[in-house]
Protein backbone atom coordinates (compact mmCIF):
# COMPACT_ATOMS: atom_id res chain seq x y z
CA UNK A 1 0.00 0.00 0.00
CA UNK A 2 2.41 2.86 0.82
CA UNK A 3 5.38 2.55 -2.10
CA UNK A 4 7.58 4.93 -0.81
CA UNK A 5 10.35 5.41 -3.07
CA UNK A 6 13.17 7.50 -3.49
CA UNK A 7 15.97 9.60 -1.19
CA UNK A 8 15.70 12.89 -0.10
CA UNK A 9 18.00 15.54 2.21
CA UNK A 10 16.31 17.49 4.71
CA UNK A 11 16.91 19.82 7.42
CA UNK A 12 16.57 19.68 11.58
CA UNK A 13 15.37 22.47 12.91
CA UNK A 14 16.51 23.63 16.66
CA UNK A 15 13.02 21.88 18.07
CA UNK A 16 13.62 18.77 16.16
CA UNK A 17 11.41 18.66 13.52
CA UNK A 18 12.10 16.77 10.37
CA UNK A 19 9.81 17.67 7.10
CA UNK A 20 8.55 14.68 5.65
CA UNK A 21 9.61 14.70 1.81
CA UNK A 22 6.19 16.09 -0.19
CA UNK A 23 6.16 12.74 -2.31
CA UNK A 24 5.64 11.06 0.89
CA UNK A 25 2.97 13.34 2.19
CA UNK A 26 1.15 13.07 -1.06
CA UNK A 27 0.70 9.43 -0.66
CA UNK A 28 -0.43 10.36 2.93
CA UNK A 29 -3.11 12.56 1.50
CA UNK A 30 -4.45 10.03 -1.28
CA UNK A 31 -4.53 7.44 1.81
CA UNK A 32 -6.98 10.05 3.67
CA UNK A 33 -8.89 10.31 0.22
CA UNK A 34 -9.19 6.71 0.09
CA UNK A 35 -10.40 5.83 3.73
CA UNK A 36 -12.58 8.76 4.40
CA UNK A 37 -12.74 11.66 7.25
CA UNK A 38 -13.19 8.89 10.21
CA UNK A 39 -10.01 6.68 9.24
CA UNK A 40 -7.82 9.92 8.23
CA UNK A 41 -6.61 11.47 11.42
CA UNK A 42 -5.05 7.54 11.96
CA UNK A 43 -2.19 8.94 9.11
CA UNK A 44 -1.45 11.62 10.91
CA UNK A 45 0.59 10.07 13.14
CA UNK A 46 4.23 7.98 11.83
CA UNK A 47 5.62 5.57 14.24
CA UNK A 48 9.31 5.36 15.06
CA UNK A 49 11.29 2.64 15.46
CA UNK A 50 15.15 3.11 16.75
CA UNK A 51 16.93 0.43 14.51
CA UNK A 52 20.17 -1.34 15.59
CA UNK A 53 21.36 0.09 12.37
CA UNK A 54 21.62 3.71 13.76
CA UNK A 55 18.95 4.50 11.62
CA UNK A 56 15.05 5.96 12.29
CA UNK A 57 12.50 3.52 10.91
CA UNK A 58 9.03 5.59 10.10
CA UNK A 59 6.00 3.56 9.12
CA UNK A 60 2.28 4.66 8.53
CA UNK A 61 -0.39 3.12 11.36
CA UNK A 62 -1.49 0.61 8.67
CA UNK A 63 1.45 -1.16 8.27
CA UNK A 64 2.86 -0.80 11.71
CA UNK A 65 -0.53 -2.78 12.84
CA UNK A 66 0.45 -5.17 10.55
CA UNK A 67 3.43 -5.42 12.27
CA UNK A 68 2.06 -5.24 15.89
CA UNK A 69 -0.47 -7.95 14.70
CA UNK A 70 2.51 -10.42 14.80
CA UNK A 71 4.01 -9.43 18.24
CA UNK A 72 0.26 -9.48 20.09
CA UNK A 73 0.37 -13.60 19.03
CA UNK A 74 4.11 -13.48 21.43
CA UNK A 75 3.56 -14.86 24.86
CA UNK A 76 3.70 -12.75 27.81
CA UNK A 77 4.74 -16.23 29.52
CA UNK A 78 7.84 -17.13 27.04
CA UNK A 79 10.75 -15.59 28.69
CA UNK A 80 12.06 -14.84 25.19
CA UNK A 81 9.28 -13.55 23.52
CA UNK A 82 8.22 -11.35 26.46
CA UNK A 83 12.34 -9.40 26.27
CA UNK A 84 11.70 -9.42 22.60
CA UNK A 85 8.49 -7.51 23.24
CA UNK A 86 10.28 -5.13 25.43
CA UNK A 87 13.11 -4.33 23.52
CA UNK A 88 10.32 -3.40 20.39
CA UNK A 89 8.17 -1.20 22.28
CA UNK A 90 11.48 0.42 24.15
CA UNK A 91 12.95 1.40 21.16
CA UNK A 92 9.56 2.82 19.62
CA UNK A 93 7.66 6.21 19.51
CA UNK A 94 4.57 7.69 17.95
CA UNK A 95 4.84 11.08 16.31
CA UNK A 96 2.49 13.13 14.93
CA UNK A 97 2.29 15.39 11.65
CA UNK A 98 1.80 19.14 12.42
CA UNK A 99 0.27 21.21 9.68
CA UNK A 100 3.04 21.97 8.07
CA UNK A 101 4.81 18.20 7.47
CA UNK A 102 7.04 17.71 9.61
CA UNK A 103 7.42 15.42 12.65
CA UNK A 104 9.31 16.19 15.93
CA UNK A 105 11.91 13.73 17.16
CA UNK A 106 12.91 13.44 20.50
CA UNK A 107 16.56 14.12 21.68
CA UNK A 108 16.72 10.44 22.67
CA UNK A 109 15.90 9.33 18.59
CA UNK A 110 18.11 12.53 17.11
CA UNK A 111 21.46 10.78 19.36
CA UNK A 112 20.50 7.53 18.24
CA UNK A 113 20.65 8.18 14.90
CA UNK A 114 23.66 10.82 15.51
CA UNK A 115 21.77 13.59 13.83
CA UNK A 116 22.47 17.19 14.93
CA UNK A 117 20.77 19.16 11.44
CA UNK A 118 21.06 17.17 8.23
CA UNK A 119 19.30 13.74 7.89
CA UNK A 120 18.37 11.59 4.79
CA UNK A 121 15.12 10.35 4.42
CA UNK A 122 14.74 6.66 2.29
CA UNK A 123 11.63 5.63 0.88
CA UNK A 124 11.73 1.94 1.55
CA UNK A 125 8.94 0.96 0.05
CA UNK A 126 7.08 -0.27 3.23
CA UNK A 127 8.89 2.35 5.51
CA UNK A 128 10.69 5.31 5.66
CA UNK A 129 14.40 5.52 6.60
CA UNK A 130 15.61 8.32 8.45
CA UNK A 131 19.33 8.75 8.55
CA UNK A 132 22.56 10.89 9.33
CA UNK A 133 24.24 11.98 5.77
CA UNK A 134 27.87 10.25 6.94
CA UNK A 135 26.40 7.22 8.48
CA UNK A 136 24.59 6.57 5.56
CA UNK A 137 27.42 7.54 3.34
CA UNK A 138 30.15 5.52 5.32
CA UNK A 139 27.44 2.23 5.64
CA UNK A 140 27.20 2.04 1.59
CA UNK A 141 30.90 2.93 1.05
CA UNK A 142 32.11 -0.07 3.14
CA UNK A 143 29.21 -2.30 1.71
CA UNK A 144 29.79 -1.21 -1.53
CA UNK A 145 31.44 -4.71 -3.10
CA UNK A 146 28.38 -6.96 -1.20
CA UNK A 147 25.46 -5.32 -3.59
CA UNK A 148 26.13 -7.96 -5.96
CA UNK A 149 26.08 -10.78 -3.93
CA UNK A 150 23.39 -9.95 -1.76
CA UNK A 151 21.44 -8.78 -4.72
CA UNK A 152 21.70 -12.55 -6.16
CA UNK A 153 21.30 -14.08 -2.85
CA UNK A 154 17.50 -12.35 -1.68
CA UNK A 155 16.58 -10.77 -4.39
CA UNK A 156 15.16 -12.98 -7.60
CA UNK A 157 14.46 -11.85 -10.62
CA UNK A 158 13.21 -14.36 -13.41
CA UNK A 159 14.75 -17.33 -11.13
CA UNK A 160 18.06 -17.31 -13.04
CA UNK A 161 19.86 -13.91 -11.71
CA UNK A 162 19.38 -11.26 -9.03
CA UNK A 163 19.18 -7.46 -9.70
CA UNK A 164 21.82 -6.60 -11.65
């Protein structure tokens, strides 16, 4: 349902706020279209999800409930699934849209992702991917020879190559 594609530089402002790219917001708006004036103010809000990346993960209600769908089945009597559990909802926020766009972070998200004023924002199809310009830079420098490799190894084309 969302598609978000595409990579976009944005600013930080002294409160924290982080405009959400307009090709994003767009798909926000046709979403409101879609479900009507009761189900709208639900994409209003973007949850955030502090990845052991050092990256921001952003998704849209729908397909974080998708997503919280699959941790309500974990036992709160499995020792393992009840930490993994905690460790989700302890490294997760919800934000909400102002008027204008934009979404505030908390100080705790900005240092975890090391942004001070510039961050990248990745449409990744599902999610968004908020990140600091170097750490993203550095991360695809160093991982620049494993595209390839990891391209043919999850990602299958016609069954005879990956994406070249």
């Amino acid at each position: 349902m969302p598609g978000f594609i595409g990579r976009e530089q944005h600013t930080v402002d002294d409160k924290g706020r982080l405009l959400i790219p307009a090709r994003f917001r767009r798909k926000f708006l046709r979403q409101k279209d879609e479900l009507g004036a009761d189900r709208a103010k639900q994409h209003e809000v973007l949850y955030v999800f502090k990845a052991d990346d050092g990256s921001l993960e952003l998704y849209e209600p729908a397909v974080w409930n998708e997503k919280e769908y699959q941790l309500l089945k974990l036992s709160d009597f499995n020792p393992e699934e009840r930490l993994l559990t905690t460790m989700i909802y302890a490294r997760l926020d919800q934000l909400e849209l102002d008027r204008s766009g934009r979404i505030a972070f908390s100080r705790e998200m900005l240092d975890h992702a090391g942004i001070d004023r510039e961050a990248v924002v990745i449409g990744a199809n599902a999610k968004m991917v908020v990140w600091n310009p170097d750490r993203l830079t550095q991360l695809l420098a160093d991982n620049a020879g494993s595209f390839s490799e990891l391209a043919n190894r999850y990602v299958k084309g016609d069954g005879k190559s990956g994406v070249s």
